[in-house]
Each structure stands twice: as C-alpha cells, then as structure tokens.
C-alpha atoms as a PDB file:
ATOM      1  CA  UNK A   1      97.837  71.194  13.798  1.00  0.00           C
ATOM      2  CA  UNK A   2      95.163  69.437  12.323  1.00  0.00           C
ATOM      3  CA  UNK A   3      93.913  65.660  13.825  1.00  0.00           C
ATOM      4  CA  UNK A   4      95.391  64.616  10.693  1.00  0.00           C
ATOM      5  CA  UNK A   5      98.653  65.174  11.759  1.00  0.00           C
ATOM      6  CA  UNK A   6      97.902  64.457  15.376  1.00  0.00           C
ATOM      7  CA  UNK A   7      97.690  61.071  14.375  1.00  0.00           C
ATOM      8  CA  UNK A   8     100.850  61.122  12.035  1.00  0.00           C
ATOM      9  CA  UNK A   9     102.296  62.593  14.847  1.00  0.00           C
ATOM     10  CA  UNK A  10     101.633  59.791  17.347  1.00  0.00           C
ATOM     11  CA  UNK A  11     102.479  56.933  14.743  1.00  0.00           C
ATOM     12  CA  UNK A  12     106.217  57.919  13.908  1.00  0.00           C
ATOM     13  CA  UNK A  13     107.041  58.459  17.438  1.00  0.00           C
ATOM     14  CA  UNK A  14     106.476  54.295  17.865  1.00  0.00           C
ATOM     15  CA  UNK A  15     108.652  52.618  15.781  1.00  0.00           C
ATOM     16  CA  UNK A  16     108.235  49.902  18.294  1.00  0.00           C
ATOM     17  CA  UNK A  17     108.603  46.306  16.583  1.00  0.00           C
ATOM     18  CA  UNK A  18     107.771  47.157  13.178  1.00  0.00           C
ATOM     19  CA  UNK A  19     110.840  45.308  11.002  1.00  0.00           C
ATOM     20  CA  UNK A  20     110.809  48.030   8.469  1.00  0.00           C
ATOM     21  CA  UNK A  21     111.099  51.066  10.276  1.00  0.00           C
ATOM     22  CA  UNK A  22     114.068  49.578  12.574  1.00  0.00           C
ATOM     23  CA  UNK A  23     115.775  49.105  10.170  1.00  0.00           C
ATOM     24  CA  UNK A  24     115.240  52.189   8.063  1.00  0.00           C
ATOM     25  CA  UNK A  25     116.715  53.403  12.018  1.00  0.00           C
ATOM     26  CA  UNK A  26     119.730  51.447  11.514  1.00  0.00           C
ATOM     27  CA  UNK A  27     120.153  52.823   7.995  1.00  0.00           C
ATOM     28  CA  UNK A  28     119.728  56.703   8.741  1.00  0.00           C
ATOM     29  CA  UNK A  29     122.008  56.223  11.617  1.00  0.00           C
ATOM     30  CA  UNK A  30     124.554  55.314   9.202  1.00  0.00           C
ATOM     31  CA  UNK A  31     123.982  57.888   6.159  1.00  0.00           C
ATOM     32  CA  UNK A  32     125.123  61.475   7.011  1.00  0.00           C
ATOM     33  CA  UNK A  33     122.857  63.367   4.194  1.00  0.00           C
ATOM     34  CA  UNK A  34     119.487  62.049   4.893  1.00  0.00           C
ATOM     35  CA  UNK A  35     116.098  63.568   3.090  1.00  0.00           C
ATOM     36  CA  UNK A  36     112.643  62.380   4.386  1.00  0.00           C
ATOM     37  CA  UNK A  37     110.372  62.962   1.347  1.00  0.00           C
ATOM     38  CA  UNK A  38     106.885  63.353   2.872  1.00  0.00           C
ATOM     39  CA  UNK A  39     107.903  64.140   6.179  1.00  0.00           C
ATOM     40  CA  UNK A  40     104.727  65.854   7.754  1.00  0.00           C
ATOM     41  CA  UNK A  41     105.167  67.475  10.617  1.00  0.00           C
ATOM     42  CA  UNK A  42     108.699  66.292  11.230  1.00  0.00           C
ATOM     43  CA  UNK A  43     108.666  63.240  14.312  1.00  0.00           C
ATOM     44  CA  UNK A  44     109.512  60.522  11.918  1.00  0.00           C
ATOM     45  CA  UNK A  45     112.785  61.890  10.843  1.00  0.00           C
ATOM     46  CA  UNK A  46     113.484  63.103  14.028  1.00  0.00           C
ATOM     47  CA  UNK A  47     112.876  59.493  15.192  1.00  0.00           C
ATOM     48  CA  UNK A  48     114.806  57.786  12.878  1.00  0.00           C
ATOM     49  CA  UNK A  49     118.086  60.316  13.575  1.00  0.00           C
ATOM     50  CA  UNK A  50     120.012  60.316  16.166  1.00  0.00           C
ATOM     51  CA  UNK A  51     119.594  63.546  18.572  1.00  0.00           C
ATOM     52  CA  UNK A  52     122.812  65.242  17.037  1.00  0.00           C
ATOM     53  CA  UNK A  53     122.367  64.950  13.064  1.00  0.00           C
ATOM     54  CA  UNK A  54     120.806  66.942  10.952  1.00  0.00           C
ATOM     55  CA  UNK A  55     118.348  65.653   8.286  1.00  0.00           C
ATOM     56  CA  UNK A  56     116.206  67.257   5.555  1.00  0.00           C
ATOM     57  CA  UNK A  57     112.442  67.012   4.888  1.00  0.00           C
ATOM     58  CA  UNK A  58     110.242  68.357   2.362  1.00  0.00           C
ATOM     59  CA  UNK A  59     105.966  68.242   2.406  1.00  0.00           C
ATOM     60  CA  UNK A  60     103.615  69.982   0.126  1.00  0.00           C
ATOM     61  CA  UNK A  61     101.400  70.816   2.856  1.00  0.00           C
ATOM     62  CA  UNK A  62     102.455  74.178   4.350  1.00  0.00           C
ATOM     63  CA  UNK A  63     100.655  73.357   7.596  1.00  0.00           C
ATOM     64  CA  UNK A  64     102.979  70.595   8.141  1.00  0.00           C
ATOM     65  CA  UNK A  65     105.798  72.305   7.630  1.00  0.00           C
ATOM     66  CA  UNK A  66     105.214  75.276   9.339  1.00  0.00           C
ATOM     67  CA  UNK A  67     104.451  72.666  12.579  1.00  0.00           C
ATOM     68  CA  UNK A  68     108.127  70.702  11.847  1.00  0.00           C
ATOM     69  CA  UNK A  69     110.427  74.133  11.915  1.00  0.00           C
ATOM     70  CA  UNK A  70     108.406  74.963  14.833  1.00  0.00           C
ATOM     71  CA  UNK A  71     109.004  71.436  16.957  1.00  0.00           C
ATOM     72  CA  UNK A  72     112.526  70.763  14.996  1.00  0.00           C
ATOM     73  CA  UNK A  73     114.181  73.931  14.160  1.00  0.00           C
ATOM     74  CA  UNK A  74     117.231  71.937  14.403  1.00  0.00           C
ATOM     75  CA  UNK A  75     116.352  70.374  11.357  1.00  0.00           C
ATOM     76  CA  UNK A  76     115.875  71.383   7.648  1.00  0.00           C
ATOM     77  CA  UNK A  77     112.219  71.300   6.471  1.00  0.00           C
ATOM     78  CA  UNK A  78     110.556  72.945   3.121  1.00  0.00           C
ATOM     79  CA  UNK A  79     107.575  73.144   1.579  1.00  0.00           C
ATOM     80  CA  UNK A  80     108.062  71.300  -1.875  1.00  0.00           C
ATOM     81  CA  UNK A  81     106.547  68.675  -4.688  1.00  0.00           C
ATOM     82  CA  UNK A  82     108.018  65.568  -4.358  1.00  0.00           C
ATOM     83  CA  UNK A  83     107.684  65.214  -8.294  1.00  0.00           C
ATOM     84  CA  UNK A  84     110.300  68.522  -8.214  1.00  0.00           C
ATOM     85  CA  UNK A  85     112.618  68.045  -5.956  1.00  0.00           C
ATOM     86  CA  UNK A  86     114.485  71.160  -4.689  1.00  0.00           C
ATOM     87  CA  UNK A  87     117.830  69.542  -4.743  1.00  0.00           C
ATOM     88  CA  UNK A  88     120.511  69.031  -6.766  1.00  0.00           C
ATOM     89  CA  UNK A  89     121.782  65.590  -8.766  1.00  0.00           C
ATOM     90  CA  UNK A  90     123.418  63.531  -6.029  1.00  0.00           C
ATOM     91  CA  UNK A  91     123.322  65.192  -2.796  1.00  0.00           C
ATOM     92  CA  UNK A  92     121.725  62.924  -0.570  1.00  0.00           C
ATOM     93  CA  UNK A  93     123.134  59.290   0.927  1.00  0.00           C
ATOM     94  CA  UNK A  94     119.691  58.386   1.877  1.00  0.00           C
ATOM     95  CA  UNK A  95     116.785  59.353   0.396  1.00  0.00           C
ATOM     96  CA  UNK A  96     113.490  57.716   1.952  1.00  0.00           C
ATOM     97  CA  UNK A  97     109.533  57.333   1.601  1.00  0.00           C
ATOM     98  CA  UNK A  98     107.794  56.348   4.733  1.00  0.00           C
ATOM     99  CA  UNK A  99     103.602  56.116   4.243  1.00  0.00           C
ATOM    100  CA  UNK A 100     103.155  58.999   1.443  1.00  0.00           C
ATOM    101  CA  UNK A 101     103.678  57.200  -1.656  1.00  0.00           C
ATOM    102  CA  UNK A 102     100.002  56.130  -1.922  1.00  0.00           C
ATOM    103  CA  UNK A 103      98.970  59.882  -1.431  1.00  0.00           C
ATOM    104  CA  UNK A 104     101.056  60.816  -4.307  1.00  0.00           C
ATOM    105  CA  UNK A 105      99.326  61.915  -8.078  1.00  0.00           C
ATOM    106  CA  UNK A 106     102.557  60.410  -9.716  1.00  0.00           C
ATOM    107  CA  UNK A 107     104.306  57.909  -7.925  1.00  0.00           C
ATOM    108  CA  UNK A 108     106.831  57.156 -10.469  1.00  0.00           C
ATOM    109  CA  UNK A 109     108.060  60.251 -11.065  1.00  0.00           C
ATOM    110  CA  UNK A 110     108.125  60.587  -7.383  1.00  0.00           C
ATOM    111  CA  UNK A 111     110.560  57.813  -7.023  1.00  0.00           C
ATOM    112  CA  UNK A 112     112.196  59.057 -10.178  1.00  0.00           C
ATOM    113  CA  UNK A 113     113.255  62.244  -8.249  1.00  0.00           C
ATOM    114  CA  UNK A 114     114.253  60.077  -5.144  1.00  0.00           C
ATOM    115  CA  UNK A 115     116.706  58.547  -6.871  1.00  0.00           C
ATOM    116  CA  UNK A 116     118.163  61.864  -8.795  1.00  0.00           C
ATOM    117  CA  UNK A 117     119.188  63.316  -5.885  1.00  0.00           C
ATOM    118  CA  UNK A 118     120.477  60.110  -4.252  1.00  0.00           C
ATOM    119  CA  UNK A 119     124.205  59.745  -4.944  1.00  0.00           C
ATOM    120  CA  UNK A 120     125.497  56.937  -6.590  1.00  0.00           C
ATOM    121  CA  UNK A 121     125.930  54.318  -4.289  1.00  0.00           C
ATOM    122  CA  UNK A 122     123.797  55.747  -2.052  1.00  0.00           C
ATOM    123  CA  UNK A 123     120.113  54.261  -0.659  1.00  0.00           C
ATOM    124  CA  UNK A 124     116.654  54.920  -1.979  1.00  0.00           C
ATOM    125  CA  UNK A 125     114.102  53.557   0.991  1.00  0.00           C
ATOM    126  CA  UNK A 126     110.015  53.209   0.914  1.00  0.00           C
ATOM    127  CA  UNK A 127     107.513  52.188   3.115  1.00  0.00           C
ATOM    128  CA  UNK A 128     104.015  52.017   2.519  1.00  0.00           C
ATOM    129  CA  UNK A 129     101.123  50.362   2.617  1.00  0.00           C
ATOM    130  CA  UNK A 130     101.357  47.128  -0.035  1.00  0.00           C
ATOM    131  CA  UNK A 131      97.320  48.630  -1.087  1.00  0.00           C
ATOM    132  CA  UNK A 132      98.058  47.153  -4.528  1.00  0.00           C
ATOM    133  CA  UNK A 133      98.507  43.035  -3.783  1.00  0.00           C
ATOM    134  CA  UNK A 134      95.928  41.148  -5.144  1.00  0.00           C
ATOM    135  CA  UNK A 135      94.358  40.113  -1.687  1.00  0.00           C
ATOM    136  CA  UNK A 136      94.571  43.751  -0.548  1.00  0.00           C
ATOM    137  CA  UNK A 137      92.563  47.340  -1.272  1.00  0.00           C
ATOM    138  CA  UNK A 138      92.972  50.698  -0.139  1.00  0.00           C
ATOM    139  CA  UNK A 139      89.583  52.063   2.209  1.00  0.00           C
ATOM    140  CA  UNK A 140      88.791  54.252  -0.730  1.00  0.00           C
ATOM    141  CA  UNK A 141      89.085  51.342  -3.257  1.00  0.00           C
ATOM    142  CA  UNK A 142      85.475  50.263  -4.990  1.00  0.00           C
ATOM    143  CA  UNK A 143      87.301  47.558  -6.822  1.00  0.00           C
ATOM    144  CA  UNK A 144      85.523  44.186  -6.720  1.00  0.00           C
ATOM    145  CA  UNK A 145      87.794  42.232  -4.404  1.00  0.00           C
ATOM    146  CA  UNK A 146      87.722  38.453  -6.517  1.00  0.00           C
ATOM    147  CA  UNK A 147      88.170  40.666  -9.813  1.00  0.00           C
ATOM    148  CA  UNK A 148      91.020  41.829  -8.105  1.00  0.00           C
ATOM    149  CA  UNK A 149      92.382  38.875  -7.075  1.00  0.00           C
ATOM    150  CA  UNK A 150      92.286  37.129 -10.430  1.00  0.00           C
ATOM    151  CA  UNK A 151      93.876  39.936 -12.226  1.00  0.00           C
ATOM    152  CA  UNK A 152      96.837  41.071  -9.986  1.00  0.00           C
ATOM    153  CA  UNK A 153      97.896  36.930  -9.835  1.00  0.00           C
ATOM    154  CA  UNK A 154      97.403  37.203 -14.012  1.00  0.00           C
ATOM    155  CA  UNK A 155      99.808  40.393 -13.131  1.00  0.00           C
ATOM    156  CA  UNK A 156     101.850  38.564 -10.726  1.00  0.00           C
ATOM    157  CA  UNK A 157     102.954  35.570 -13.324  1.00  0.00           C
ATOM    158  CA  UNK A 158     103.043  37.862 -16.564  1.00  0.00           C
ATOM    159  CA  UNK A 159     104.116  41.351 -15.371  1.00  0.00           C
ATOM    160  CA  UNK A 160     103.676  44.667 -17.670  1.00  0.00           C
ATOM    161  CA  UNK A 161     105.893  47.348 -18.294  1.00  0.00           C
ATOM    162  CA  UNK A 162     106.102  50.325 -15.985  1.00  0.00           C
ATOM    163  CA  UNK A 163     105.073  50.624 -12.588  1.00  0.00           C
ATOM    164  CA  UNK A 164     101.463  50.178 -12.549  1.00  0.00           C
ATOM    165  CA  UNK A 165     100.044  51.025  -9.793  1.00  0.00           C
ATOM    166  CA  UNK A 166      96.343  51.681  -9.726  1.00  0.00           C
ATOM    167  CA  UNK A 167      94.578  55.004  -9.041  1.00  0.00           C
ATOM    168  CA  UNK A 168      91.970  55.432  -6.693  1.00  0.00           C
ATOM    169  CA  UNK A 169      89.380  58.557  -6.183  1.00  0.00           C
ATOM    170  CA  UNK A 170      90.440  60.358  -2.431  1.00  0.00           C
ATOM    171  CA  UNK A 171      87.234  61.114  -0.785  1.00  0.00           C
ATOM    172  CA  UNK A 172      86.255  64.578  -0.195  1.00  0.00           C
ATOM    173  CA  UNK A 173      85.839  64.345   3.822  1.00  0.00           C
ATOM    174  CA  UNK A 174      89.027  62.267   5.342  1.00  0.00           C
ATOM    175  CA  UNK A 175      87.731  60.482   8.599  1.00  0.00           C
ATOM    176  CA  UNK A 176      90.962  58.101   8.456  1.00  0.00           C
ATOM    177  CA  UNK A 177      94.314  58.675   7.818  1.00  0.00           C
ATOM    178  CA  UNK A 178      94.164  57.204   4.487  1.00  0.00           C
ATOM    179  CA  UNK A 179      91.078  58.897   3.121  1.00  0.00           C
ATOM    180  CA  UNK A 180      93.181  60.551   0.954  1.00  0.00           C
ATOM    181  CA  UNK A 181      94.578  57.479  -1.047  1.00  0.00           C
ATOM    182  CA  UNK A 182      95.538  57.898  -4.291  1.00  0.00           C
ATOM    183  CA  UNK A 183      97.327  55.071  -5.969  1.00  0.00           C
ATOM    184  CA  UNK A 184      97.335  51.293  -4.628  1.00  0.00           C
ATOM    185  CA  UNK A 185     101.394  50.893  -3.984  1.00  0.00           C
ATOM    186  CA  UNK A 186     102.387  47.076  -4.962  1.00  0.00           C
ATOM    187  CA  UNK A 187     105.650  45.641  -3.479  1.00  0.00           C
ATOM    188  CA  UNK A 188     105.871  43.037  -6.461  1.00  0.00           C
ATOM    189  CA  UNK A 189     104.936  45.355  -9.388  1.00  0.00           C
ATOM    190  CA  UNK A 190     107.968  47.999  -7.389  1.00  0.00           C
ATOM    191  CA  UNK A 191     110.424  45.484  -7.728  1.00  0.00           C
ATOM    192  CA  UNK A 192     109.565  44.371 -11.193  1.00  0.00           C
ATOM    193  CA  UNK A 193     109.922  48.273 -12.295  1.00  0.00           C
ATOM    194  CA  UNK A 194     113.239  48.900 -10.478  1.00  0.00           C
ATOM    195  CA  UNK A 195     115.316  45.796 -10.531  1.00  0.00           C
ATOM    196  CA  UNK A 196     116.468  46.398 -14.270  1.00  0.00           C
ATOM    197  CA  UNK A 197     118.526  49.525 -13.284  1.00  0.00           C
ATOM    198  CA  UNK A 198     119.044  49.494  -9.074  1.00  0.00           C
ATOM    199  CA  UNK A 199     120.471  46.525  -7.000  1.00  0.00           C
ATOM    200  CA  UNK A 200     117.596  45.583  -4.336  1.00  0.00           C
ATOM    201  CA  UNK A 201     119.269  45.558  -1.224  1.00  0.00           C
ATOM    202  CA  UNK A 202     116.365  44.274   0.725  1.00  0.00           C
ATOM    203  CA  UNK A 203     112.405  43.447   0.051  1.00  0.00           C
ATOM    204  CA  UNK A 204     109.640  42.514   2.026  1.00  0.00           C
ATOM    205  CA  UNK A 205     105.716  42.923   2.288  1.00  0.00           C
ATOM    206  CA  UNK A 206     106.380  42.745   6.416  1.00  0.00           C
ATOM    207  CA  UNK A 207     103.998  39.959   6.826  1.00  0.00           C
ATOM    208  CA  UNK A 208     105.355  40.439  10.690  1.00  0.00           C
ATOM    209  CA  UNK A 209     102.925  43.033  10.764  1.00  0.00           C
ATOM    210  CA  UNK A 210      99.958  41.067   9.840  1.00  0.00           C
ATOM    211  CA  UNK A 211      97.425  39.925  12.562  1.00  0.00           C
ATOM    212  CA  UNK A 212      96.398  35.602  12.588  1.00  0.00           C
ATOM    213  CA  UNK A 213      93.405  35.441  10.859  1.00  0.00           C
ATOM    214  CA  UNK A 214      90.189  32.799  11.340  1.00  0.00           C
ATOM    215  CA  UNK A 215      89.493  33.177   7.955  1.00  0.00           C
ATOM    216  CA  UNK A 216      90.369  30.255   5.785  1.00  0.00           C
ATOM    217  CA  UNK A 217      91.504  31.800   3.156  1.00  0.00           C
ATOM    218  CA  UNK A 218      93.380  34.697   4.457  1.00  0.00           C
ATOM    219  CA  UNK A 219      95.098  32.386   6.974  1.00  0.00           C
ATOM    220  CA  UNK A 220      96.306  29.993   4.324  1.00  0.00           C
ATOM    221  CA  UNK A 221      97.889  33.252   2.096  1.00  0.00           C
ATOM    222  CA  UNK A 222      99.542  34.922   5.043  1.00  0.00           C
ATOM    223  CA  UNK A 223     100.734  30.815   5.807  1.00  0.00           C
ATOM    224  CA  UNK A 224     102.232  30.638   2.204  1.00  0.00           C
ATOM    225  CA  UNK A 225     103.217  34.435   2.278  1.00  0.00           C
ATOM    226  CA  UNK A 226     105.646  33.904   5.756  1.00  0.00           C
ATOM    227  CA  UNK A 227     106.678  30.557   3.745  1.00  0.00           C
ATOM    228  CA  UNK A 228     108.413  33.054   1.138  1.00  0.00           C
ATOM    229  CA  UNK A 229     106.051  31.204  -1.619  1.00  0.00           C
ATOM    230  CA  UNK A 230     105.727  32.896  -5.355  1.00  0.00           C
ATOM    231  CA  UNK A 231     103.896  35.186  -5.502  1.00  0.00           C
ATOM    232  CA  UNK A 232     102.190  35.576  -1.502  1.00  0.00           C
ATOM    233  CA  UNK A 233     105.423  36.480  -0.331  1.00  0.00           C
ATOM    234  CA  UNK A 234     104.437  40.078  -1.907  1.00  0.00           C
ATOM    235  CA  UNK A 235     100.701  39.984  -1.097  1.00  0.00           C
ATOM    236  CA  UNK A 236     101.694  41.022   3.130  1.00  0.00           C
ATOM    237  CA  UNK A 237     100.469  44.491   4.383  1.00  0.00           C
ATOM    238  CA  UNK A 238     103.204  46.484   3.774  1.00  0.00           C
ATOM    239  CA  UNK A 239     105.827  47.108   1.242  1.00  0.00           C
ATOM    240  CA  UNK A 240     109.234  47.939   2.377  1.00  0.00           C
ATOM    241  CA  UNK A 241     112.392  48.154  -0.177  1.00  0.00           C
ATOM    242  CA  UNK A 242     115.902  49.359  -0.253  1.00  0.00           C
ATOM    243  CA  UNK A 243     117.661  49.978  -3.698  1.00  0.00           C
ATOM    244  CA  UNK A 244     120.892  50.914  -4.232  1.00  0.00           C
ATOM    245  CA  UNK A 245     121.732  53.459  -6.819  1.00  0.00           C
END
C-alpha cells in the first residue's frame, strides 16, 4: 500500500467530531444497500457501517482495491469508473462521495451516475473539500486569489447554468494528499445545479471545521459564514450535502 493510502487509511478511521461524517454514520446505519463511490482502500465504509452489514465500494485504482478485499473481505469492493457505474437503475438506498469528487475528470457525470443507481427516495451524500468558494483554492490552484474572489461573489449573486466547477492541472509528483486535484468542488454552485430536480435534505460548508483565524479578513468571513449570511455561509472548508432522489 502506497503512503497515499496510508494516509487515507488513517483519516477515515477518525471520524471524531467532524459534523459531516457523523452524520453520514447515522445515515448508513439506517440504509441497508449502501455504495461508497471512491472508497480507497476500504476503512471509511467500514467505519461508517456497523460491524454486521454489508456495503459496496468501487475505486479505479486497482491497488486500492486489491488492499480493501484483502482487509474487508466481508465487504463488496470493485475496481470501476465512477462515470460508469457497474450497477443497475435503482439499486442502492445510499449512494455516497466522501473526499474524491475533486479527483474526478467529470464530476457531473459522476454525480449523474450516483443518483442512477440510487432508488427513488433514496439518499445521494458528498463530502469534499468546498476548493471552489471564492475565499478558497485547491494546493494545485495558480488562480490569482482577489481575481477569484471577485468573480465567484459575481457567481455567487448571478449563478450560471450547469455545475461549474473549475479544473485544475494535478501535479506530476503528489507530496500531499491532494496533489492530485482536479476540479475545485463548490457547495453553492452544487446546490444551485441540483435543487431544480432533488429535494436537499441537508447543506453545509462545515464551518465547524474551520480553525479562528488572526487575519482580519478571514476572521470576519468565517464570523458572517457561522452567522448563516448570503453568500459566506457556502464559502466554509468543506462541502457536505444530502439530496433526496
């Protein structure tokens, strides 16, 4: 196992106090047919289960999975592309995304496919980092960060069609986890995309997960972000949503 998953290891085995993931815990423990799409080498879906259900992963790297039926053979893992699921219309409760969005080519087709083989009425789930808010960039981002800032609050009062989430180049060598960023996820541009055809059952940028600053400025957007004002109440660290299909 590479030090890549090492560390991907050693992060889903703490869900700890992070408001997203217990509750993603809650929901799993609740949803018999559960697929983890981008599950790695298996510990966050065996975290999130409980020690008797079975759950379902897929990965497209064949490392991983060959590490996940080794640790959890109780479970179902496959190698697979997340923009082709290997599952039919339907057959999941819970389908969920937790950190591999942003390492994704095509996100929306990605989340396209989540919610194919969801069932109707059943719960679409993703976590990632919230790369895309105007105050925010992803390590391999060489966007200027006050261009940013004027055009995502442009985007943030006068939304376009579609997803929209900018692309990033991966570097070549990954020293971090994230090296391998692809797209800048954006909690507010998510919402905008999926609210005309899914009920949101629950939205948040987790600003619980984001540090007190002594920088003026930050401090006064994560102030007016925890104060649930338009539009810094998307601009936190993470993005976390439930839809219902």
């Amino acid at each position: 196992m590479t030090d890549y998953y090492q560390i991907a290891q050693a992060a889903s085995l703490k869900i700890g106090n992070h408001s997203g993931l217990l509750y993603l815990r809650q929901l799993c423990r609740q949803a018999p047919k559960i697929l983890d799409v981008g599950c790695g080498e298996g510990s966050r879906l065996v975290t999130l289960l409980p020690q008797s259900r079975i759950g379902w992963g897929i990965d497209a790297s064949k490392k991983a999975i060959t590490q996940a039926k080794k640790q959890y053979p109780h479970h179902r893992f496959q190698v697979a592309d997340a923009a082709r699921l290997p599952f039919a219309d339907g057959f999941f409760d819970l389908t969920y995304s937790a950190f591999t969005l942003e390492h994704v080519l095509d996100p929306q087709t990605v989340i396209s496919e989540m919610f194919r083989v969801t069932r109707p009425g059943g719960l679409v789930v993703i976590l990632c980092p919230n790369y895309g808010a105007p105050n925010r960039r992803s390590p391999v981002s060489a966007a200027s960060p006050w261009r940013k800032l004027v055009s995502g609050l442009w985007q943030d009062f006068f939304p376009r069609p579609g997803l929209n989430w900018q692309t990033v180049v991966p570097r070549e060598i990954y020293r971090h986890i994230d090296d391998d960023t692809t797209v800048e996820p954006y909690l507010h541009s998510l919402l905008h995309y999926l609210s005309p055809f899914h009920r949101i059952v629950l939205a948040s940028s987790v600003w619980d997960q984001e540090p007190p600053s002594r920088h003026t400025r930050k401090g006064l957007i994560r102030l007016l972000g925890k104060w649930q004002a338009f539009p810094f109440k998307y601009w936190g660290p993470q993005l976390f949503a439930v839809a219902i299909k």
